[in-house]
Protein backbone atom coordinates (compact mmCIF):
# COMPACT_ATOMS: atom_id res chain seq x y z
CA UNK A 1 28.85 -40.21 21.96
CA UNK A 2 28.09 -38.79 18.59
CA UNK A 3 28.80 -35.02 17.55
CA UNK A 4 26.31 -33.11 16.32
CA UNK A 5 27.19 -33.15 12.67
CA UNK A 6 27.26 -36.99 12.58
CA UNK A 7 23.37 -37.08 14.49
CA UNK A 8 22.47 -34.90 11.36
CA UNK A 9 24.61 -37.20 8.89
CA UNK A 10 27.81 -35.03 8.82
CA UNK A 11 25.47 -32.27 7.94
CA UNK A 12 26.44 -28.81 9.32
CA UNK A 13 23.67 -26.86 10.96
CA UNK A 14 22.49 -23.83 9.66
CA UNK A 15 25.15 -20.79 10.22
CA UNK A 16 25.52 -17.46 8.70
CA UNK A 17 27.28 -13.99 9.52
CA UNK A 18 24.94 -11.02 8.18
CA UNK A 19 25.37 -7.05 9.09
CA UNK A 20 23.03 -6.15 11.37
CA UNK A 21 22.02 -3.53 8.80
CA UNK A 22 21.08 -5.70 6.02
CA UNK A 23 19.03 -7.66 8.79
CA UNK A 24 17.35 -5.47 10.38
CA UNK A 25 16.44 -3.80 6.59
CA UNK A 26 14.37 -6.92 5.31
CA UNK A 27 12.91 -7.39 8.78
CA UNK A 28 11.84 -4.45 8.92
CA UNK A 29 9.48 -4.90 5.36
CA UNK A 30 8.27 -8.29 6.21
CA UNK A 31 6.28 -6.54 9.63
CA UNK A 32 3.53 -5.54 7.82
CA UNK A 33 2.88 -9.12 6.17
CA UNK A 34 3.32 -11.17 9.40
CA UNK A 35 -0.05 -12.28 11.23
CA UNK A 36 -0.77 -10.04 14.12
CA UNK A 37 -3.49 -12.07 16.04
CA UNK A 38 -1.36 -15.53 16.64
CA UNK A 39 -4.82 -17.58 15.63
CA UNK A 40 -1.66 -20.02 13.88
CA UNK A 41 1.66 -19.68 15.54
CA UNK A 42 3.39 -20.03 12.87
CA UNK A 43 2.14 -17.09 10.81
CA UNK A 44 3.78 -15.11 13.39
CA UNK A 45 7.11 -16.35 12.35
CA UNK A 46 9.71 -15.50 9.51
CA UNK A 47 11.45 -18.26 7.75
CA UNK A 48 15.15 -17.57 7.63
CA UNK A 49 16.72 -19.27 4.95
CA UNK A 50 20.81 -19.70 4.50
CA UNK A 51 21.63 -20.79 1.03
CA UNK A 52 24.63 -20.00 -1.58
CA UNK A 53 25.77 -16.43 -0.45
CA UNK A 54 22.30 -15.63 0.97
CA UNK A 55 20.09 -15.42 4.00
CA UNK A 56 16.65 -15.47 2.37
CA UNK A 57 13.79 -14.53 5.00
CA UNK A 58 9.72 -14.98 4.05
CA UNK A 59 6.52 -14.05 5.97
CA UNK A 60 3.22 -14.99 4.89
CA UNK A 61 -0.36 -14.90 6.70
CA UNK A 62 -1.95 -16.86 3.57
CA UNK A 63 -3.08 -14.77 1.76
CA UNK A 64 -0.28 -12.23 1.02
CA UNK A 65 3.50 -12.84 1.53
CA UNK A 66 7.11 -11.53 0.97
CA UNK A 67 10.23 -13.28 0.13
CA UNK A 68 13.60 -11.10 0.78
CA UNK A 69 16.79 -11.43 1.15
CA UNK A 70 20.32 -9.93 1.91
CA UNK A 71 24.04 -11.06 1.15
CA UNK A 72 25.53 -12.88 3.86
CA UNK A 73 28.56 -15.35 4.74
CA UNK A 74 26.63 -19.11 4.90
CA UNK A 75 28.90 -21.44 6.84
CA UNK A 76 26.15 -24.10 7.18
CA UNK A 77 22.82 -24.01 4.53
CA UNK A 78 19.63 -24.82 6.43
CA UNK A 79 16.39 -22.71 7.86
CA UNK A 80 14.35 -21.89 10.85
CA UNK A 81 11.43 -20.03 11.88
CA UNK A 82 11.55 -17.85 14.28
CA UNK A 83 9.24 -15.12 15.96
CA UNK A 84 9.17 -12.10 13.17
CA UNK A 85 8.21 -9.14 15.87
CA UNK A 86 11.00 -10.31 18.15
CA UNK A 87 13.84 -10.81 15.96
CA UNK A 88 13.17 -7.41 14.05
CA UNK A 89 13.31 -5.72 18.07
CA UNK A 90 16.57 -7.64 18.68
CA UNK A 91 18.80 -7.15 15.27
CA UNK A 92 17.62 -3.58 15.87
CA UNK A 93 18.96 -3.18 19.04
CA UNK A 94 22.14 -4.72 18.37
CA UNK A 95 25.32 -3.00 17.84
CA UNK A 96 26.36 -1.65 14.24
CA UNK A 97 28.12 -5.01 13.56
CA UNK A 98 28.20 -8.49 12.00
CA UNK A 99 25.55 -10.86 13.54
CA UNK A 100 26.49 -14.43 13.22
CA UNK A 101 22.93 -16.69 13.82
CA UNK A 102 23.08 -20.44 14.39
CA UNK A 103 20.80 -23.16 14.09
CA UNK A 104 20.95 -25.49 17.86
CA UNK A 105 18.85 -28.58 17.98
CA UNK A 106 15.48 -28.71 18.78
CA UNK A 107 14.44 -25.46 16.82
CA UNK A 108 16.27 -23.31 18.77
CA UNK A 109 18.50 -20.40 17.16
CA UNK A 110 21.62 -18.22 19.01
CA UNK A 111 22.22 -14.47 17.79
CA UNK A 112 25.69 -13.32 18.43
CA UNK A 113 26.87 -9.52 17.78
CA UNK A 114 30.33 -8.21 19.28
CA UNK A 115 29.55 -9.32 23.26
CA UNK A 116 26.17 -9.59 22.91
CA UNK A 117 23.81 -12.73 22.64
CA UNK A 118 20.70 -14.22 22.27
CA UNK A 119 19.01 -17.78 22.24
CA UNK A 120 15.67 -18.18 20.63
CA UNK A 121 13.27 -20.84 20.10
CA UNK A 122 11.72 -21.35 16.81
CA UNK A 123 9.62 -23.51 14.88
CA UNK A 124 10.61 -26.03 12.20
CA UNK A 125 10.86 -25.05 8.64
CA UNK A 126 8.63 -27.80 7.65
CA UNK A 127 5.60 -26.40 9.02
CA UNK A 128 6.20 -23.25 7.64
CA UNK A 129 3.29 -22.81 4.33
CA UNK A 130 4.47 -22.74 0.77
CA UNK A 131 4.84 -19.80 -1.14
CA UNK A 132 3.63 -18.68 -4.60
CA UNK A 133 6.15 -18.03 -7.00
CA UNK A 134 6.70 -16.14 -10.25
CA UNK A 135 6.78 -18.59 -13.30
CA UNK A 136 10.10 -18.53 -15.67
CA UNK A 137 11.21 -15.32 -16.76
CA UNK A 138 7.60 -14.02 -18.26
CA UNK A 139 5.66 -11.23 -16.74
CA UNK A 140 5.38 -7.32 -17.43
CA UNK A 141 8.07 -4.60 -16.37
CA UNK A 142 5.88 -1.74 -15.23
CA UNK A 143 7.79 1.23 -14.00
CA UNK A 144 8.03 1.93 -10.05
CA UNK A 145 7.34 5.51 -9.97
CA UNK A 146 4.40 4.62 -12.42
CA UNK A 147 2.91 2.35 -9.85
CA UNK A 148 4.01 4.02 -6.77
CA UNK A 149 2.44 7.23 -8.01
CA UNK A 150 -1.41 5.41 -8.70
CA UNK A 151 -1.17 3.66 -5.47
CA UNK A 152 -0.44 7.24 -3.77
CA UNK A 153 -3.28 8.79 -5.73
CA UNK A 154 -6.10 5.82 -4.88
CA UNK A 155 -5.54 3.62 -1.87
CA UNK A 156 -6.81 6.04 0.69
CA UNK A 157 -10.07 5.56 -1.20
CA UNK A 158 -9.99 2.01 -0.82
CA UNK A 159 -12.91 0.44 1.76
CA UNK A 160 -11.88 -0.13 5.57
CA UNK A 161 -15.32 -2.75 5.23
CA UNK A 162 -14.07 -6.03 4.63
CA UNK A 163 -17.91 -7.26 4.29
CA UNK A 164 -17.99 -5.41 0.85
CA UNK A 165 -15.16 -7.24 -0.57
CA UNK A 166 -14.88 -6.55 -3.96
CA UNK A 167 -14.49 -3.15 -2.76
CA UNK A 168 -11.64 -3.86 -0.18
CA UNK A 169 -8.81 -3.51 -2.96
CA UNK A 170 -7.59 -1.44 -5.92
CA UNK A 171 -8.90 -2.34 -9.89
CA UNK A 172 -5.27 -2.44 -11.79
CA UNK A 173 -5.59 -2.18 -15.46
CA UNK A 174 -2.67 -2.70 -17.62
CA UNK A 175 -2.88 -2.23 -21.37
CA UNK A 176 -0.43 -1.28 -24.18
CA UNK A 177 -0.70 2.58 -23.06
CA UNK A 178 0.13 2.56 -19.75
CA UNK A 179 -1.56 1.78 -16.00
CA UNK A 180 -4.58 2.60 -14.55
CA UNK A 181 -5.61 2.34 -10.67
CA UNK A 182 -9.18 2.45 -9.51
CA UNK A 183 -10.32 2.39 -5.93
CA UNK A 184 -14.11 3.13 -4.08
CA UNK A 185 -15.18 2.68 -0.81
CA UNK A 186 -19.07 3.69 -2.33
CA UNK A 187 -18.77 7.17 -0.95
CA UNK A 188 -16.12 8.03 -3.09
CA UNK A 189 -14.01 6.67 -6.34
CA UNK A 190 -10.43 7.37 -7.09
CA UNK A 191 -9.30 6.99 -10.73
CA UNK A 192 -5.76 7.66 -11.61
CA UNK A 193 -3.85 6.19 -15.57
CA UNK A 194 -0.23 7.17 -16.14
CA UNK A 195 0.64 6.93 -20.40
CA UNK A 196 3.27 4.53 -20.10
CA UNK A 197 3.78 1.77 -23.18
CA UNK A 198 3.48 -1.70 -21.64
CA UNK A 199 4.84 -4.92 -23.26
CA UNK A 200 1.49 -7.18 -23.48
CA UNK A 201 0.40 -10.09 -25.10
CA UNK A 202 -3.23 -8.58 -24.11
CA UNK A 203 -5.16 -6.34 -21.42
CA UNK A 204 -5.54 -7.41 -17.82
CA UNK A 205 -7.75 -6.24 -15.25
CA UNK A 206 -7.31 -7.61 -11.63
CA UNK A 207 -8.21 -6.79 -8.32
CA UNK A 208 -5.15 -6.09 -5.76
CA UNK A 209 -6.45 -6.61 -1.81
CA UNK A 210 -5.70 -3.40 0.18
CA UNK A 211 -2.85 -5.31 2.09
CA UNK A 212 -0.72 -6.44 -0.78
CA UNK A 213 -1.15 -2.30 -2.47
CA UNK A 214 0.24 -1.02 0.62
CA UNK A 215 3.15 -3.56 0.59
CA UNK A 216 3.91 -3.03 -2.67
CA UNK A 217 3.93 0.88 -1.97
CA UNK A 218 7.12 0.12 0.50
CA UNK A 219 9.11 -1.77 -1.64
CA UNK A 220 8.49 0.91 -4.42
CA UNK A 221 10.78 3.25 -2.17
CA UNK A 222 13.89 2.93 -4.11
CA UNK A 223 13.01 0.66 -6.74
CA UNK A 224 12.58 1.83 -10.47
CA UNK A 225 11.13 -1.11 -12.07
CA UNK A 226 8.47 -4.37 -11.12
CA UNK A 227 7.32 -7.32 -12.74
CA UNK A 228 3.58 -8.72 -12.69
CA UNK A 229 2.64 -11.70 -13.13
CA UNK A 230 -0.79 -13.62 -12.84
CA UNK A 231 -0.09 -16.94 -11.61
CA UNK A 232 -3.52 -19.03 -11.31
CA UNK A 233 -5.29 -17.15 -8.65
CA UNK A 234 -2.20 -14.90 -7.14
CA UNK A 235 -0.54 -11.80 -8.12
CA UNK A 236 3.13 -11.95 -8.31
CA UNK A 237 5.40 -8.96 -7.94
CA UNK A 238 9.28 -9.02 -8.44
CA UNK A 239 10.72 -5.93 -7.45
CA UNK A 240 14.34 -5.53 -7.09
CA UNK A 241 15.86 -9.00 -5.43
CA UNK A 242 12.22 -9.40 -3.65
CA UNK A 243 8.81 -11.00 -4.62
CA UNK A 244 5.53 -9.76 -2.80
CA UNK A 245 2.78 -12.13 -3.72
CA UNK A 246 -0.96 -12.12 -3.00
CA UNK A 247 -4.28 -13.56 -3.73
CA UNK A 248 -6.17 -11.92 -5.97
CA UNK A 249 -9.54 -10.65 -4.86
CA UNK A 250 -12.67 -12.44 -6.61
CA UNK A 251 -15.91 -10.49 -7.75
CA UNK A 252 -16.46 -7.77 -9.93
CA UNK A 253 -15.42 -4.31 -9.40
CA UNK A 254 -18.47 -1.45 -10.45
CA UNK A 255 -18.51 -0.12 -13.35
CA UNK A 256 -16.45 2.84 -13.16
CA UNK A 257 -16.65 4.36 -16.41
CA UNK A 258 -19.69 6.48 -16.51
CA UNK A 259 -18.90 7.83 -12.94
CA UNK A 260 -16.07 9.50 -13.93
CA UNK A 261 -16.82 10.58 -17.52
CA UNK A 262 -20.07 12.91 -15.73
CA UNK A 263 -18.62 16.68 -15.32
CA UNK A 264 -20.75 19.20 -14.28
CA UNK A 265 -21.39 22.26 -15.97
CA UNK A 266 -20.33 24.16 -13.14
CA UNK A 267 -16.58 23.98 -13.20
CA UNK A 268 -13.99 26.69 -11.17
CA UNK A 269 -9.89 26.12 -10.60
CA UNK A 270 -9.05 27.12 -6.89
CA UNK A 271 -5.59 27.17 -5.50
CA UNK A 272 -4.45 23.46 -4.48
CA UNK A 273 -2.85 24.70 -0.79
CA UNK A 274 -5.48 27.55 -0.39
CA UNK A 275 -8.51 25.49 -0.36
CA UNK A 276 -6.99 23.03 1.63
CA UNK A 277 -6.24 25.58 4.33
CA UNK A 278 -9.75 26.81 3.84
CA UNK A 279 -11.28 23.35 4.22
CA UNK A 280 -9.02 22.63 7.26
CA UNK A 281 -9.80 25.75 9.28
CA UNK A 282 -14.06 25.33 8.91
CA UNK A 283 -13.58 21.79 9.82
CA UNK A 284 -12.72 22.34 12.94
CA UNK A 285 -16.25 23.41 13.65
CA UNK A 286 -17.78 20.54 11.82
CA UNK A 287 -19.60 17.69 13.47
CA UNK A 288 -17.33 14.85 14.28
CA UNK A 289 -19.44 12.09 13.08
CA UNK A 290 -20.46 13.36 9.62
CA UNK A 291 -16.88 16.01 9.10
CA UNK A 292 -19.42 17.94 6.68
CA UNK A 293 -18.66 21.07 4.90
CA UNK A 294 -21.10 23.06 3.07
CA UNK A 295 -19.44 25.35 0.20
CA UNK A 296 -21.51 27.64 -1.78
CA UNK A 297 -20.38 28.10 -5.07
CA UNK A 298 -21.48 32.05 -6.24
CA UNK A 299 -20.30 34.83 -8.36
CA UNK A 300 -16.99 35.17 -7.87
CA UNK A 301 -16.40 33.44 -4.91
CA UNK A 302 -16.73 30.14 -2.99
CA UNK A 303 -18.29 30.22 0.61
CA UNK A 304 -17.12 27.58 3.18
CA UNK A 305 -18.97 26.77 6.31
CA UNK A 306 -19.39 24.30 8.74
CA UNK A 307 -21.03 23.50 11.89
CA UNK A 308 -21.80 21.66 14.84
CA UNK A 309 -24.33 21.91 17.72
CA UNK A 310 -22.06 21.28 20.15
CA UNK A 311 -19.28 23.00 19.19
CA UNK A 312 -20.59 26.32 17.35
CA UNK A 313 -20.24 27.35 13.54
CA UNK A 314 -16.87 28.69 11.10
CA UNK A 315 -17.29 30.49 7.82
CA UNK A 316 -14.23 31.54 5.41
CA UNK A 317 -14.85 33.11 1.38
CA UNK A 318 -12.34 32.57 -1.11
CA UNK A 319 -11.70 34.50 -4.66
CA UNK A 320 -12.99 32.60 -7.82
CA UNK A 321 -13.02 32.49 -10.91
CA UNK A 322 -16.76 31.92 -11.92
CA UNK A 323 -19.75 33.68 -13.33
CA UNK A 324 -22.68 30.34 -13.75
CA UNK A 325 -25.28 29.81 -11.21
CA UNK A 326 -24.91 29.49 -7.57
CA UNK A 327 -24.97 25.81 -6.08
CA UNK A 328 -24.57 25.07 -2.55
CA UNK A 329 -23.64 21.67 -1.80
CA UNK A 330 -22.00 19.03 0.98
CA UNK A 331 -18.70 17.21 1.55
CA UNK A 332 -16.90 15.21 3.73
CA UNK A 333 -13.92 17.47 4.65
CA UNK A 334 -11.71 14.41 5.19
CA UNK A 335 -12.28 13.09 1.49
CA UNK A 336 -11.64 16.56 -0.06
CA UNK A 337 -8.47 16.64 1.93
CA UNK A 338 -7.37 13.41 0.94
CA UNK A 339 -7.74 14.29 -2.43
CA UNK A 340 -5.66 17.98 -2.16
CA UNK A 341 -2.81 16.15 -0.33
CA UNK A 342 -1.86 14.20 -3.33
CA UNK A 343 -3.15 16.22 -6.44
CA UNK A 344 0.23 17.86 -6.69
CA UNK A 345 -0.35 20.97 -8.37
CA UNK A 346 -0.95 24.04 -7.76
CA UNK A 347 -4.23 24.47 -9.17
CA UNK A 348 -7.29 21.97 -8.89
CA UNK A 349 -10.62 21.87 -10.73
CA UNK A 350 -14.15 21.45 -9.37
CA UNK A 351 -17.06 20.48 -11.16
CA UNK A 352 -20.39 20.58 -9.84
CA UNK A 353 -23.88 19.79 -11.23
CA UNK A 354 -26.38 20.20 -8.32
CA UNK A 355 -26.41 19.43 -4.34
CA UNK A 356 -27.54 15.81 -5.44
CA UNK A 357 -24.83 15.13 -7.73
CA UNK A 358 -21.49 14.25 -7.54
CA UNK A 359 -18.45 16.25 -7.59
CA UNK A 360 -15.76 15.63 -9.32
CA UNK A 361 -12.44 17.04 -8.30
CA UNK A 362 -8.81 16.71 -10.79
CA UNK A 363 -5.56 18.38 -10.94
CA UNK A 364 -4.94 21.57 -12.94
CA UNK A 365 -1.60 21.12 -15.00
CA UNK A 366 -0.46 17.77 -14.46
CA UNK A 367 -0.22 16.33 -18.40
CA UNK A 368 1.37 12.91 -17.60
CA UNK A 369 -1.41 11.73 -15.67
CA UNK A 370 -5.45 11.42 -15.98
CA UNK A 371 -6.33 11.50 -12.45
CA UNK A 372 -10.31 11.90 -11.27
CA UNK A 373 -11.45 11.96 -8.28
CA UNK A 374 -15.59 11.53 -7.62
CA UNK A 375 -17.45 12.31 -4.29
CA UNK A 376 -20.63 11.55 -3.22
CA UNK A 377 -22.47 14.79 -1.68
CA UNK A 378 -23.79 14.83 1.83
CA UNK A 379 -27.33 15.95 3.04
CA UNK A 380 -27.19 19.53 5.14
């Protein structure tokens, strides 16, 4: 009989010893990319890669995927793919330790940690899809807290409707001042640019799916710096050791420009956290299909109200500012709040042309950023 090495021509089969730290880290940020539904089996899977002084791990679901990694001891190069959910709830319950994993044959994997194992069957590495890649060393550094800070200010506003799909992503522009982040969901537009010189051979505009923002929002954690590339039809980003990559979405974004460039002539600063508490309180009272509040802008003050047949009415008044003519007009409480929670000031500004129009809503005090923020009224 034959050992195993000589049936795989003296090869050794896949072995590496990883902390169960580092492991269950980078299986814990390819969750979100992994395909939930099982339509293709092995889109459920993470390939688990053991090369140099590396165990390099990858989850796709074709259209956006992750490549990560973590040092580790490689006895044997090779890979496997193995079931992504159920790996990431075994290395997390394993004991603070090294965990040595093993290819068998057959596509089958063992897990070792202290007195503790596992065997798991997985799926060859061949059937596992190809990745995109970043080309050579080209691309543009943007800084993380840059990005991290437009993607906090504009996702929410992104649209849950994947039949409008031009809409169900962010607008990132890039030029030699700095980032911008659009996002819409038709009720409402988030616009957010951070002055912050960019190395560029020109401008770029592209659209980033909803997925792949909120991806690249976790890997911004800790990082300070990415790298973007546009490679074909996929956006590339390289941040730290890892590269999140995604197709880019294809259509044509509105035109955003005029939308946020209309103020109203009725403009009042309110106090960030006071208005939010305001808004909160009424809204309890508000009907839960529409969330509306009414506020009444006066001499003075600003009424807020909000009611629901079912449920009864609130009313709260709040000290303002402002001396121009009254307008009453409706919002989705939901929106406004979205909008407070990440202004991060302590003062916002309301402008207001008519119950028809649009308000538009922006920080008060916050220089490094030109952050707008445009919704839609509602009919009372």
């Amino acid at each position: 009989m034959f050992s195993r090495e000589e049936r795989s021509g003296g090869r050794t089969p896949m072995e590496i010893t990883v902390h169960k730290n580092d492991l269950v880290r980078e299986l814990h940020l390819v969750q979100g990319i992994v395909e939930k539904k099982n339509s293709i089996p092995i889109l459920s899977n993470v390939l688990a890669e053991a090369k140099g002084k590396e165990l390099r791990i990858s989850a796709t679901d074709l259209d956006v995927s992750l490549r990560c990694g973590c040092p580790a001891e490689v006895a044997g190069e090779g890979a496997i793919t193995l079931a992504a959910k159920k790996l990431y709830e075994i290395a997390r319950s394993l004991p603070e330790a090294d965990v040595r994993i093993k290819v068998l044959p057959d596509a089958w994997a063992s897990i070792e940690c202290e007195r503790v194992s596992f065997k798991m069957a997985g799926l060859p590495k061949e059937d596992f899809p190809s990745l995109p890649e970043a080309r050579g060393k080209g691309g543009t550094e943007i800084p993380g807290d840059v990005v991290r800070e437009l993607i906090a200010r504009t996702a929410f506003a992104i649209t849950a409707e994947d039949a409008r799909y031009y809409l169900a992503g962010a607008l990132m522009i890039l030029d030699k001042d700095g980032v911008a982040m659009v996002a819409t969901d038709g009720h409402r537009l988030s616009y957010a640019h951070r002055q912050s010189p960019l190395k560029l051979a020109e401008p770029q505009r592209v659209l980033v799916p909803r997925k792949a923002i909120y991806e690249l929002a976790r890997l911004l954690e800790e990082e300070e710096t990415l790298t973007f590339q546009q490679v074909e039809n996929h956006l590339v980003f390289a941040v730290g050791g890892r590269t999140l990559a995604s197709k880019m979405i294809e259509g044509q974004f509105p035109a955003f420009e005029k939308v946020i460039a209309v103020a109203g002539d009725k403009v009042v600063d309110l106090g960030r956290e006071e208005l939010g508490t305001a808004i909160r309180r009424v809204s309890l009272l508000s009907s839960e299909r529409s969330r509306a509040v009414k506020l009444t802008l006066g001499s003075d003050r600003l009424d807020l109200a909000a009611s629901s047949p079912d449920l009864g009415e609130a009313r709260e008044s709040l000290a303002a500012e402002y001396k121009g003519d009254s307008v009453e007009i409706g919002f989705n409480a939901q929106y406004l709040l979205d909008f407070l929670g990440v202004a991060g000031t302590e003062a916002v500004r309301m402008e207001l042309k008519d119950h028809e129009s649009q308000g538009i809503f922006r920080p008060q005090g916050g220089a490094e950023t030109d952050y707008r923020y445009v919704v839609m009224p509602m009919r009372l």
